[in-house]
C-alpha atoms as a PDB file:
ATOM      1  CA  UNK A   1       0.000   0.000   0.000  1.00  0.00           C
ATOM      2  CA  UNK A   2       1.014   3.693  -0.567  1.00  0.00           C
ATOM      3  CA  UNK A   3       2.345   5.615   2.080  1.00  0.00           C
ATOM      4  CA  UNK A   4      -0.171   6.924   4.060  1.00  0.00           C
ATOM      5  CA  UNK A   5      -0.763  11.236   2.932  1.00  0.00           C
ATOM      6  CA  UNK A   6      -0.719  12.981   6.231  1.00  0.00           C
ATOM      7  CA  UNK A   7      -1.033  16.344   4.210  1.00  0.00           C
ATOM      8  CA  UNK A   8      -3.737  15.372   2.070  1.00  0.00           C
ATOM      9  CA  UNK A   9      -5.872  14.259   5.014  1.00  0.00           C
ATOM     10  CA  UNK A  10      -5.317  17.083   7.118  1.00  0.00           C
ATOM     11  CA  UNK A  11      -6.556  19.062   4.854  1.00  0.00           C
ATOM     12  CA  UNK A  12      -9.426  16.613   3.882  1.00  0.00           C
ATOM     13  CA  UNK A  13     -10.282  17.171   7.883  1.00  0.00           C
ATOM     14  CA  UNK A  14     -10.131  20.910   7.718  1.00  0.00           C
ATOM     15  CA  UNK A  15      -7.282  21.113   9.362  1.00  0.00           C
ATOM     16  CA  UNK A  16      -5.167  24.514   9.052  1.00  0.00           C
ATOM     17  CA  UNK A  17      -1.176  23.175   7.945  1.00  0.00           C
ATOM     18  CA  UNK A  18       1.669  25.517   8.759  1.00  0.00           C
ATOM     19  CA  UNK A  19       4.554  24.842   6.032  1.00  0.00           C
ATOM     20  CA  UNK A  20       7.705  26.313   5.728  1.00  0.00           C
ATOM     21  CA  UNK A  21       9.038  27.402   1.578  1.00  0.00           C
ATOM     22  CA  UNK A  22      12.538  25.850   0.855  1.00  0.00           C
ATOM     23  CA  UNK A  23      14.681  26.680  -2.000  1.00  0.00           C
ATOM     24  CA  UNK A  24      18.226  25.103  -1.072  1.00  0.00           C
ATOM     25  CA  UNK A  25      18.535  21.973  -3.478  1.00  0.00           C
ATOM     26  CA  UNK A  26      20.531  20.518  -0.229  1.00  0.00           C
ATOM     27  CA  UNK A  27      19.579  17.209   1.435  1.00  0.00           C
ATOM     28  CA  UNK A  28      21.383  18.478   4.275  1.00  0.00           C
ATOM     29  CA  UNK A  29      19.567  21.708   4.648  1.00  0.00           C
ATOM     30  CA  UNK A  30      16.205  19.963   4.179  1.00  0.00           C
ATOM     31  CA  UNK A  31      16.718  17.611   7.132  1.00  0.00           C
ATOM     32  CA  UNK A  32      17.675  20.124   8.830  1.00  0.00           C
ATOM     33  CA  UNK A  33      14.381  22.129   8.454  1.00  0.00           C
ATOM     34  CA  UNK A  34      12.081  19.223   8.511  1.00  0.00           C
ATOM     35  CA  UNK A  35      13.207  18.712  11.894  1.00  0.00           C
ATOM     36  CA  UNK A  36      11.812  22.134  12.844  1.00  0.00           C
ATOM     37  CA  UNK A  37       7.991  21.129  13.026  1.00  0.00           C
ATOM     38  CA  UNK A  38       6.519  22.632  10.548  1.00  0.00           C
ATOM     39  CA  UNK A  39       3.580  20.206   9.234  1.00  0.00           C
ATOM     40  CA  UNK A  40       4.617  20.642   5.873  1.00  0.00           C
ATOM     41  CA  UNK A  41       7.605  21.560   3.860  1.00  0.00           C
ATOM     42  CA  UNK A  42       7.902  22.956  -0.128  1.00  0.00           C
ATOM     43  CA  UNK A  43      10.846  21.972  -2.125  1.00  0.00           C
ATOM     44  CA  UNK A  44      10.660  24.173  -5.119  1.00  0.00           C
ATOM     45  CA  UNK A  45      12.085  23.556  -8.603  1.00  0.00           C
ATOM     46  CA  UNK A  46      10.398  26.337 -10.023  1.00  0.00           C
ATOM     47  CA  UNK A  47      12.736  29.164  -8.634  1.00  0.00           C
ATOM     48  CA  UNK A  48      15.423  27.640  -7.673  1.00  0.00           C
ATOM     49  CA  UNK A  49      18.162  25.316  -9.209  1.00  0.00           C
ATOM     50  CA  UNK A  50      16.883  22.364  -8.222  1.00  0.00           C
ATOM     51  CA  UNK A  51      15.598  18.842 -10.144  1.00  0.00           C
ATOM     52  CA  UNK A  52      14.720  15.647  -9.813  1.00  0.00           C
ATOM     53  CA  UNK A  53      18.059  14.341  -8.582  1.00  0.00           C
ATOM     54  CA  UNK A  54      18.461  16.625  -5.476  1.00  0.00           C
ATOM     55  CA  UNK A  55      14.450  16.667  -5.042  1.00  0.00           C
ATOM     56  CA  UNK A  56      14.875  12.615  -4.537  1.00  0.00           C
ATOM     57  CA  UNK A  57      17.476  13.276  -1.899  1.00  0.00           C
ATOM     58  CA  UNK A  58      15.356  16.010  -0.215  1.00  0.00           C
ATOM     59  CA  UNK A  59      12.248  13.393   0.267  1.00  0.00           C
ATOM     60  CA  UNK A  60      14.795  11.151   1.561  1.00  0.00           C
ATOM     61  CA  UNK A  61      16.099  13.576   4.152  1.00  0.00           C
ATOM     62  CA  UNK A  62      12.587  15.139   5.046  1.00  0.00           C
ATOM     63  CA  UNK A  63      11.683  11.198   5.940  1.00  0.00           C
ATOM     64  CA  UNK A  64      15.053  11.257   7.860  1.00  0.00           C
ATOM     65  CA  UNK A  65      14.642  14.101   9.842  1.00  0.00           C
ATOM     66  CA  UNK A  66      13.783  13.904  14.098  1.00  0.00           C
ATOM     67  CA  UNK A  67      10.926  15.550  13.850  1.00  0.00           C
ATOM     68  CA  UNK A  68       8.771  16.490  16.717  1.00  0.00           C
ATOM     69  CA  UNK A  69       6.242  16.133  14.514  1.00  0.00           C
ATOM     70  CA  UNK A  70       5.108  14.517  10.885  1.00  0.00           C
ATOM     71  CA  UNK A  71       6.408  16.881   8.597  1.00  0.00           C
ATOM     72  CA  UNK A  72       5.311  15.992   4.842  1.00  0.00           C
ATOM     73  CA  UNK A  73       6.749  17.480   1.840  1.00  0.00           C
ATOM     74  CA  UNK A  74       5.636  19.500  -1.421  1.00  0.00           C
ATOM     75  CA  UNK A  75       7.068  19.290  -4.046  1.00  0.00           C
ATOM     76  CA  UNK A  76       7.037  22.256  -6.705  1.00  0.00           C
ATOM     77  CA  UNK A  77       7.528  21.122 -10.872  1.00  0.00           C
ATOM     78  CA  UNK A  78       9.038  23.768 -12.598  1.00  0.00           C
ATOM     79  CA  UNK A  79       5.734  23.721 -15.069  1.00  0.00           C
ATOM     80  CA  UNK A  80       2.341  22.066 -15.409  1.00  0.00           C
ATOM     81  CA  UNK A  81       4.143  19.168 -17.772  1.00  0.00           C
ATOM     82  CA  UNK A  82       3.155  15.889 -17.693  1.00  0.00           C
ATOM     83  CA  UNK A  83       6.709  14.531 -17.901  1.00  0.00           C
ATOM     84  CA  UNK A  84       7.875  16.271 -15.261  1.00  0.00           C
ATOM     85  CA  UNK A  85       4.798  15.668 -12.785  1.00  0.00           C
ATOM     86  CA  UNK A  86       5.753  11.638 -13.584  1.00  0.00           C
ATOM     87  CA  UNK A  87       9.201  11.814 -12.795  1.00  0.00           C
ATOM     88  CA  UNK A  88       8.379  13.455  -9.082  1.00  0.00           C
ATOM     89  CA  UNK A  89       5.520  10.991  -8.811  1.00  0.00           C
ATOM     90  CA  UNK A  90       7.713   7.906  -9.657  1.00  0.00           C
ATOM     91  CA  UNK A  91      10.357   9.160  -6.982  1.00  0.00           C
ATOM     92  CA  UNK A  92       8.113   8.945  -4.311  1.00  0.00           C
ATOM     93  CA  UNK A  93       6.936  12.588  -4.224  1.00  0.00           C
ATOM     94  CA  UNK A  94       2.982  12.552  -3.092  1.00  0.00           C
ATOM     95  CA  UNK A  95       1.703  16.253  -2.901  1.00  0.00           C
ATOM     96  CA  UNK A  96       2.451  18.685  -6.369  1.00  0.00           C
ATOM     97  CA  UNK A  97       2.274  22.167  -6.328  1.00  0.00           C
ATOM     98  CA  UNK A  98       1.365  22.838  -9.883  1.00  0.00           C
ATOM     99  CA  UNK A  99       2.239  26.426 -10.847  1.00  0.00           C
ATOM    100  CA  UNK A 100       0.499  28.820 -13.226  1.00  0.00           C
ATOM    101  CA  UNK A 101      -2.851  26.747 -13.787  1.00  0.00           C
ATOM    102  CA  UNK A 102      -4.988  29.043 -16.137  1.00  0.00           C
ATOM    103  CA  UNK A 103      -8.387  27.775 -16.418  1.00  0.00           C
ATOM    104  CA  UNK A 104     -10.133  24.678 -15.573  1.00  0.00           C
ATOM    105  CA  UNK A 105      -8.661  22.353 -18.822  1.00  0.00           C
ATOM    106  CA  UNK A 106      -5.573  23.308 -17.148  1.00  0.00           C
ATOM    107  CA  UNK A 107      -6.065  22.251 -14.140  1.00  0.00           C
ATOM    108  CA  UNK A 108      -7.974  18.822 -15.539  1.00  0.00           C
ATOM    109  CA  UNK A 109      -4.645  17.987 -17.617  1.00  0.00           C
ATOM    110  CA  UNK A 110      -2.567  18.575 -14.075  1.00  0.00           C
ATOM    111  CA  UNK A 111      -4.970  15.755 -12.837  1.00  0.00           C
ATOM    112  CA  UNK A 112      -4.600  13.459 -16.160  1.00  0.00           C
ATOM    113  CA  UNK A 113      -0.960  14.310 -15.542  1.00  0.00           C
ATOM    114  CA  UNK A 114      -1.084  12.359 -11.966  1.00  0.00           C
ATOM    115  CA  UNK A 115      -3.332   9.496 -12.421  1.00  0.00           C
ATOM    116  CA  UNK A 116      -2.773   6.315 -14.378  1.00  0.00           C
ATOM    117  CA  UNK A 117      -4.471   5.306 -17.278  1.00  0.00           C
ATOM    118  CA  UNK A 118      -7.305   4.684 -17.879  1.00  0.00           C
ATOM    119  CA  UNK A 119      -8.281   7.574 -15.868  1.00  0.00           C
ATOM    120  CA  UNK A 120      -5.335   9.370 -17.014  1.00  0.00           C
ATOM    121  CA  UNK A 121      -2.121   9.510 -18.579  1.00  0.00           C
ATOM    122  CA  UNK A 122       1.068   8.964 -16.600  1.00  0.00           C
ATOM    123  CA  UNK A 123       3.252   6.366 -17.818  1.00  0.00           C
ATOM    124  CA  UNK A 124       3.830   3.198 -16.058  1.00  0.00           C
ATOM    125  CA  UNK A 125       7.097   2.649 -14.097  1.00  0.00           C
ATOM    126  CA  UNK A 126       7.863  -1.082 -12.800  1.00  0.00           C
ATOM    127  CA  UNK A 127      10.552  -0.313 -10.381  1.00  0.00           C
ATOM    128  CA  UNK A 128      10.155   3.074  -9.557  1.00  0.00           C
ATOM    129  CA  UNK A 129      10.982   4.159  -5.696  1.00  0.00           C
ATOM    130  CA  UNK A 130       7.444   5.808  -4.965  1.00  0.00           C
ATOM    131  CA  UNK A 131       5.953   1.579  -5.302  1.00  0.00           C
ATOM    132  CA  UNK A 132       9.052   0.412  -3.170  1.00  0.00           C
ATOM    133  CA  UNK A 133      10.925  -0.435  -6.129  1.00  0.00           C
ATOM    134  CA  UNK A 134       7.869  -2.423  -7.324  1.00  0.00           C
ATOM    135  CA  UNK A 135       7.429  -4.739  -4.123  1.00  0.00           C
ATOM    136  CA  UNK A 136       4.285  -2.587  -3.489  1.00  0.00           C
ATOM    137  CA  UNK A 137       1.722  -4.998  -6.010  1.00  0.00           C
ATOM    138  CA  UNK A 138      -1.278  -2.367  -4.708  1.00  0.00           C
ATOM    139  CA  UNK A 139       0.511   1.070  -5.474  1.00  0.00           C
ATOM    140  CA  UNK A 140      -0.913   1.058  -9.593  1.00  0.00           C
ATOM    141  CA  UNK A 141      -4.625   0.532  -8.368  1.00  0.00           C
ATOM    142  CA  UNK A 142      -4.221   2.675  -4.630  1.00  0.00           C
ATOM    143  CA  UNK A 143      -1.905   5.782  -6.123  1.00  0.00           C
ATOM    144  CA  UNK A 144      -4.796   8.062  -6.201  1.00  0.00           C
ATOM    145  CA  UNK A 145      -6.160   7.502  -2.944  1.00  0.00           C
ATOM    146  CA  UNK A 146      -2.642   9.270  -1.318  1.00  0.00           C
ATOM    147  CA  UNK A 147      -1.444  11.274  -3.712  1.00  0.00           C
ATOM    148  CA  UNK A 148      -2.108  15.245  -3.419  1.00  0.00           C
ATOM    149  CA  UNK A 149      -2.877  17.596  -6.313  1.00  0.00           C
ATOM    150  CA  UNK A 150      -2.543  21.609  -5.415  1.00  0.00           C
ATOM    151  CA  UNK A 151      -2.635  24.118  -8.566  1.00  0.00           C
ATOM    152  CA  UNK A 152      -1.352  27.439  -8.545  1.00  0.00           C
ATOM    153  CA  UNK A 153      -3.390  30.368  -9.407  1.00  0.00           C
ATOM    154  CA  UNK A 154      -1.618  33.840 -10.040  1.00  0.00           C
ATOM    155  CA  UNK A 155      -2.699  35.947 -11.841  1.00  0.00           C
ATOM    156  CA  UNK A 156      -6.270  38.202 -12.166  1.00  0.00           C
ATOM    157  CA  UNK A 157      -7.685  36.058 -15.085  1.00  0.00           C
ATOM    158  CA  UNK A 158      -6.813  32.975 -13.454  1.00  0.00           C
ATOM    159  CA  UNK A 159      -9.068  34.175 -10.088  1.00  0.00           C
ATOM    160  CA  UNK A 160     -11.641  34.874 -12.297  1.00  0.00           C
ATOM    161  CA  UNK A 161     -11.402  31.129 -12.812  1.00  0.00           C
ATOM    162  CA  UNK A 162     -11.407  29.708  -9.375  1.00  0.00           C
ATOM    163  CA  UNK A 163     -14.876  28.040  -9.002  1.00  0.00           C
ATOM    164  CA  UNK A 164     -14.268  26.623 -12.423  1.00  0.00           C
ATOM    165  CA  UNK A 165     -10.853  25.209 -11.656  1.00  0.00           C
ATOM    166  CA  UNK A 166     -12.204  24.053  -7.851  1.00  0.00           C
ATOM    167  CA  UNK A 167     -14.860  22.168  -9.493  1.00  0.00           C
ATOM    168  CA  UNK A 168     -12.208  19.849 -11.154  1.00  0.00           C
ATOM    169  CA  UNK A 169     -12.614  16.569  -9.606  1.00  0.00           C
ATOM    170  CA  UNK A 170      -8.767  15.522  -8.294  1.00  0.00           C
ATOM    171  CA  UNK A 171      -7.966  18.754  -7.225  1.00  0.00           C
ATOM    172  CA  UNK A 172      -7.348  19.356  -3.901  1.00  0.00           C
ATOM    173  CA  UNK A 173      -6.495  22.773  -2.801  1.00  0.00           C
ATOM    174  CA  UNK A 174      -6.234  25.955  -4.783  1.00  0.00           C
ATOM    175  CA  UNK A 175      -2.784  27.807  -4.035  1.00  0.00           C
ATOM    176  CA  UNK A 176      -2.557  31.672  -4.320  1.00  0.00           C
ATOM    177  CA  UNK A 177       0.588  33.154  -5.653  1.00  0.00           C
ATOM    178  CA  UNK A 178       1.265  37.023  -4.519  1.00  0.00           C
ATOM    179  CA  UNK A 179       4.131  37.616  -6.318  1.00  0.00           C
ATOM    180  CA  UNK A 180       2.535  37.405  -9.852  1.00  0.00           C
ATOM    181  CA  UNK A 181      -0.938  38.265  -8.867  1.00  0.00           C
ATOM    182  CA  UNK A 182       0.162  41.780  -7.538  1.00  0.00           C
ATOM    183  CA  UNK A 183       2.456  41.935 -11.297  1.00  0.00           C
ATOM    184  CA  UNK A 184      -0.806  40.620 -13.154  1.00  0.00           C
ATOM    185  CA  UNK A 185      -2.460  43.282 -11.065  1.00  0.00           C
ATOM    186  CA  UNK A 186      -0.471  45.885 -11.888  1.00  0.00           C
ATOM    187  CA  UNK A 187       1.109  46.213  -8.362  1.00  0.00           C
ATOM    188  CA  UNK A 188       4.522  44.591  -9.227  1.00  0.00           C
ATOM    189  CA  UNK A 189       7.103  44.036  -6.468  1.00  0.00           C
ATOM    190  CA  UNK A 190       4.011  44.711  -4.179  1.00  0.00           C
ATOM    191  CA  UNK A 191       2.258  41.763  -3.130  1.00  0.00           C
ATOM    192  CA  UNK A 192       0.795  42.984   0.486  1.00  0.00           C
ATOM    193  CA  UNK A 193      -0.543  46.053  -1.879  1.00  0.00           C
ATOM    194  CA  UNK A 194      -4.118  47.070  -0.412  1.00  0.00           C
ATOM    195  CA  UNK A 195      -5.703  46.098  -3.962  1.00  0.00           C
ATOM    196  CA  UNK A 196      -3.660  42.724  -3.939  1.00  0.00           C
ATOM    197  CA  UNK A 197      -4.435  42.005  -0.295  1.00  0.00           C
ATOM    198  CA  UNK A 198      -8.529  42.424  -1.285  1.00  0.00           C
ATOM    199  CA  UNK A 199      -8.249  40.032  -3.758  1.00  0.00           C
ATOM    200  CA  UNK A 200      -6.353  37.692  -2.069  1.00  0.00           C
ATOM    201  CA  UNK A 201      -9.310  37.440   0.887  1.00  0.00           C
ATOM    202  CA  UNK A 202     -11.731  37.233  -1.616  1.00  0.00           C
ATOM    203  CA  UNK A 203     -10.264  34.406  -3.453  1.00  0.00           C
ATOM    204  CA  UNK A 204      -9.719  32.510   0.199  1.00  0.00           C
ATOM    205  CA  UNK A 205     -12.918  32.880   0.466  1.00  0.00           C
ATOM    206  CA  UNK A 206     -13.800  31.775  -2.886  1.00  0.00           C
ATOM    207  CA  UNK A 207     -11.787  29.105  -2.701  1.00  0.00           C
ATOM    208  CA  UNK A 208     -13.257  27.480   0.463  1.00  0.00           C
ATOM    209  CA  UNK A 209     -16.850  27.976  -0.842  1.00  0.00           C
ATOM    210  CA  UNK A 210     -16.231  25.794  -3.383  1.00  0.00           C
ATOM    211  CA  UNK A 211     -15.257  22.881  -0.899  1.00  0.00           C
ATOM    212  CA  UNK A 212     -11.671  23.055  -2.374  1.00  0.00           C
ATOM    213  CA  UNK A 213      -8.435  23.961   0.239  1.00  0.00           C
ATOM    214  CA  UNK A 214      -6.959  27.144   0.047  1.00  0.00           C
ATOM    215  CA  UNK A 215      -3.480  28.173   0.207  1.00  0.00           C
ATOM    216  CA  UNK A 216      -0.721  30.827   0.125  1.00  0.00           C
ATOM    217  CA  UNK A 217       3.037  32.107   1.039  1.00  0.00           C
ATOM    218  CA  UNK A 218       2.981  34.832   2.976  1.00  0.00           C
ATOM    219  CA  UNK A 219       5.982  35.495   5.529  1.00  0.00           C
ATOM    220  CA  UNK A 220       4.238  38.691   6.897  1.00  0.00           C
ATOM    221  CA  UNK A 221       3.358  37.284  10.626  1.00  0.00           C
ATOM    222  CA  UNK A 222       0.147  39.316  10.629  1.00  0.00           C
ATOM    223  CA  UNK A 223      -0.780  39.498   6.791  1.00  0.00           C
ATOM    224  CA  UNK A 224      -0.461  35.330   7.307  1.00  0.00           C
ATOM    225  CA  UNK A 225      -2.575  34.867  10.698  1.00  0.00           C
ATOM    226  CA  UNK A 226      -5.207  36.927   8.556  1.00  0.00           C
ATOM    227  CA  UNK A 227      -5.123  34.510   5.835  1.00  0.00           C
ATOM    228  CA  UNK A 228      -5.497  31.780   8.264  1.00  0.00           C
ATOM    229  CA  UNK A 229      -8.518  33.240  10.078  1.00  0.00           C
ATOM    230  CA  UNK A 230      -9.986  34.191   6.541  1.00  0.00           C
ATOM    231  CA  UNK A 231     -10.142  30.013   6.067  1.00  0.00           C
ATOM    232  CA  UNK A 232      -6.796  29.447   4.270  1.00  0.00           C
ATOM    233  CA  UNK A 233      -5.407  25.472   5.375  1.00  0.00           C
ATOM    234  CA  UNK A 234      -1.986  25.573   3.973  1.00  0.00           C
ATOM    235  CA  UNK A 235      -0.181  28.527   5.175  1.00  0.00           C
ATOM    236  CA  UNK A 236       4.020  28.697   4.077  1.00  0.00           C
ATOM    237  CA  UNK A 237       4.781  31.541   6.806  1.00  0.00           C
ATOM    238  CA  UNK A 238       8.139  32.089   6.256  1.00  0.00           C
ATOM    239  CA  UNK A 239      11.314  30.790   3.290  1.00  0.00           C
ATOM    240  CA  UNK A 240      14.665  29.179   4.431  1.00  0.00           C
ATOM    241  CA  UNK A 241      16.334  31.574   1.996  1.00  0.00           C
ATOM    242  CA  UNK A 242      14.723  34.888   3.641  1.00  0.00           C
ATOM    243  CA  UNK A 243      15.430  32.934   7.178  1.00  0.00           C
ATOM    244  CA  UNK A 244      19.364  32.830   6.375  1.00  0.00           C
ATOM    245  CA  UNK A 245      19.329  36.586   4.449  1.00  0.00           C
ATOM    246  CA  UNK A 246      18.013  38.245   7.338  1.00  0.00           C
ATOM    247  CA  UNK A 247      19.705  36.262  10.293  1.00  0.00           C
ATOM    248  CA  UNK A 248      23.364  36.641   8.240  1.00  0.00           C
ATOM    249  CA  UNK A 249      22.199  40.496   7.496  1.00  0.00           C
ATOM    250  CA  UNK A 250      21.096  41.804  10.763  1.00  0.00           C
ATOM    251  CA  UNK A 251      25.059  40.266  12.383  1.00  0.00           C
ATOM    252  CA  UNK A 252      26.782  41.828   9.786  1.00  0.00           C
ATOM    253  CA  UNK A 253      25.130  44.777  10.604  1.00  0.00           C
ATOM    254  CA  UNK A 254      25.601  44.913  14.373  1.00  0.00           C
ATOM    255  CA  UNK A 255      29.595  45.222  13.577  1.00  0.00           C
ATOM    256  CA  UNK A 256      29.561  46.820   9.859  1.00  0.00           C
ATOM    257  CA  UNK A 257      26.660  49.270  10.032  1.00  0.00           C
ATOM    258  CA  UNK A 258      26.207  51.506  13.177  1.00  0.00           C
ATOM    259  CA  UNK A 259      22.477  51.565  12.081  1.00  0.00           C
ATOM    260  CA  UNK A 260      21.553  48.046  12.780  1.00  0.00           C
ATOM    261  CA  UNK A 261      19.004  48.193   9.932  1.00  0.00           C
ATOM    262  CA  UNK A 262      18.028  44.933   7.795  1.00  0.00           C
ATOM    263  CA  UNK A 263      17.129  45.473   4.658  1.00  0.00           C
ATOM    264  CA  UNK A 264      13.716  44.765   3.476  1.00  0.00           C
ATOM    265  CA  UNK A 265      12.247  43.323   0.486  1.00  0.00           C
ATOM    266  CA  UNK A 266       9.189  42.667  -1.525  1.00  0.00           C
ATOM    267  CA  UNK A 267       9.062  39.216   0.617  1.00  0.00           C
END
């Protein structure tokens, strides 16, 4: 049988799931932050220079970790292709954040993308690591049942599209993306931007009407616990890469700048 999906039924429970955005393609790294407690963690090939050869390692070191508690990971294709979303599933990766999902046919390829024939189309692996090397007979006809599928929406048109896209069946939880919604927007660079921040709660709550998940990075304490309270279930509240800029900026600081300022930025 499949490894049980902790994430998937948290969030199937209502459950709110505080996750933590990675994008150091280091094993190392990863067990170290799994270890944290964080219920979930995102590995992301989409902005950073990772693949499938380091995100095999990460999975390996997030099940590694001493954890205080369960921490599952997310793992982040660098598109909505079906090749890539195969090659994650087949190396044991069971939750997909699919970026940039459009529309509804979209999001209903991202769905062929994960489920076998003859319900979809991913290709057939024999001895692939996510069935135990094939010593898991069950994992072809139980697959479904544990794996995860989130899709991205970021910009205005594709909010426009959220109760289409949420009525998918095999989509799980609709993800919000700041960044490019306050650039499609016309607020670049400004994601917590008053007219970005409305339509942000109203697609939370748009989202949760539906019966679908929603989620969002957002690394602003406050702006986050709002999201949280507004209904989003999958919450990434802060980035290992801002974590290290700002700890390694504010020492420097304290003996290079008599200010003591960190710098800011858009995240």
């Amino acid at each position: 049988m499949p490894t049980p999906n902790l994430f998937k039924k948290a969030m199937a429970a209502g459950q709110a799931q505080i996750g933590l955005w990675s994008a150091f393609p280091s094993p190392y790294i990863t067990e170290l932050l799994a270890g944290s407690g964080y219920d979930w963690i995102m590995l992301d090939t989409e902005h950073s220079p990772n693949d499938v050869p380091q995100v095999l390692q990460q999975l390996q070191a997030v099940e590694a970790a001493l954890q205080p508690r369960p921490t599952s990971a997310v793992v982040r294709p660098a598109w909505n292709d079906p090749v890539l979303i195969k090659r994650y599933l087949d190396i044991g990766a069971q939750t997909l954040l699919i970026p940039f999902v459009q529309n509804a046919d979209e999001a209903r390829a991202a769905v062929q993308a994960m489920r076998y024939a003859p319900k979809g189309i991913r290709g057939m692996g024999g001895s692939m690591r996510a069935s135990n090397f094939g010593r898991d007979m069950q994992y072809v006809d139980d697959a479904d049942k544990e794996l995860c599928l989130l899709v991205q929406v970021e910009t205005a048109q594709a909010l426009d599209q959220i109760e289409a896209i949420a009525a998918v069946d095999g989509v799980d939880g609709i993800f919000i993306g700041p960044a490019d919604l306050s650039a499609s927007m016309g607020y670049p660079g400004q994601p917590r931007h008053p007219v970005v921040n409305a339509a942000i709660n109203d697609a939370i709550t748009r989202i949760r009407a539906a019966g679908k998940a929603p989620g969002i990075l957002m690394v602003d304490e406050a702006r986050a616990r709002e999201c949280l309270a507004l209904g989003a279930q999958f919450v990434a509240v802060s980035m290992d890469l801002i974590l290290l800029r700002t700890a390694a900026d504010a020492v420097a600081a304290k003996f290079k700048d008599s200010s003591g300022q960190v710098v800011q930025t858009a995240y």
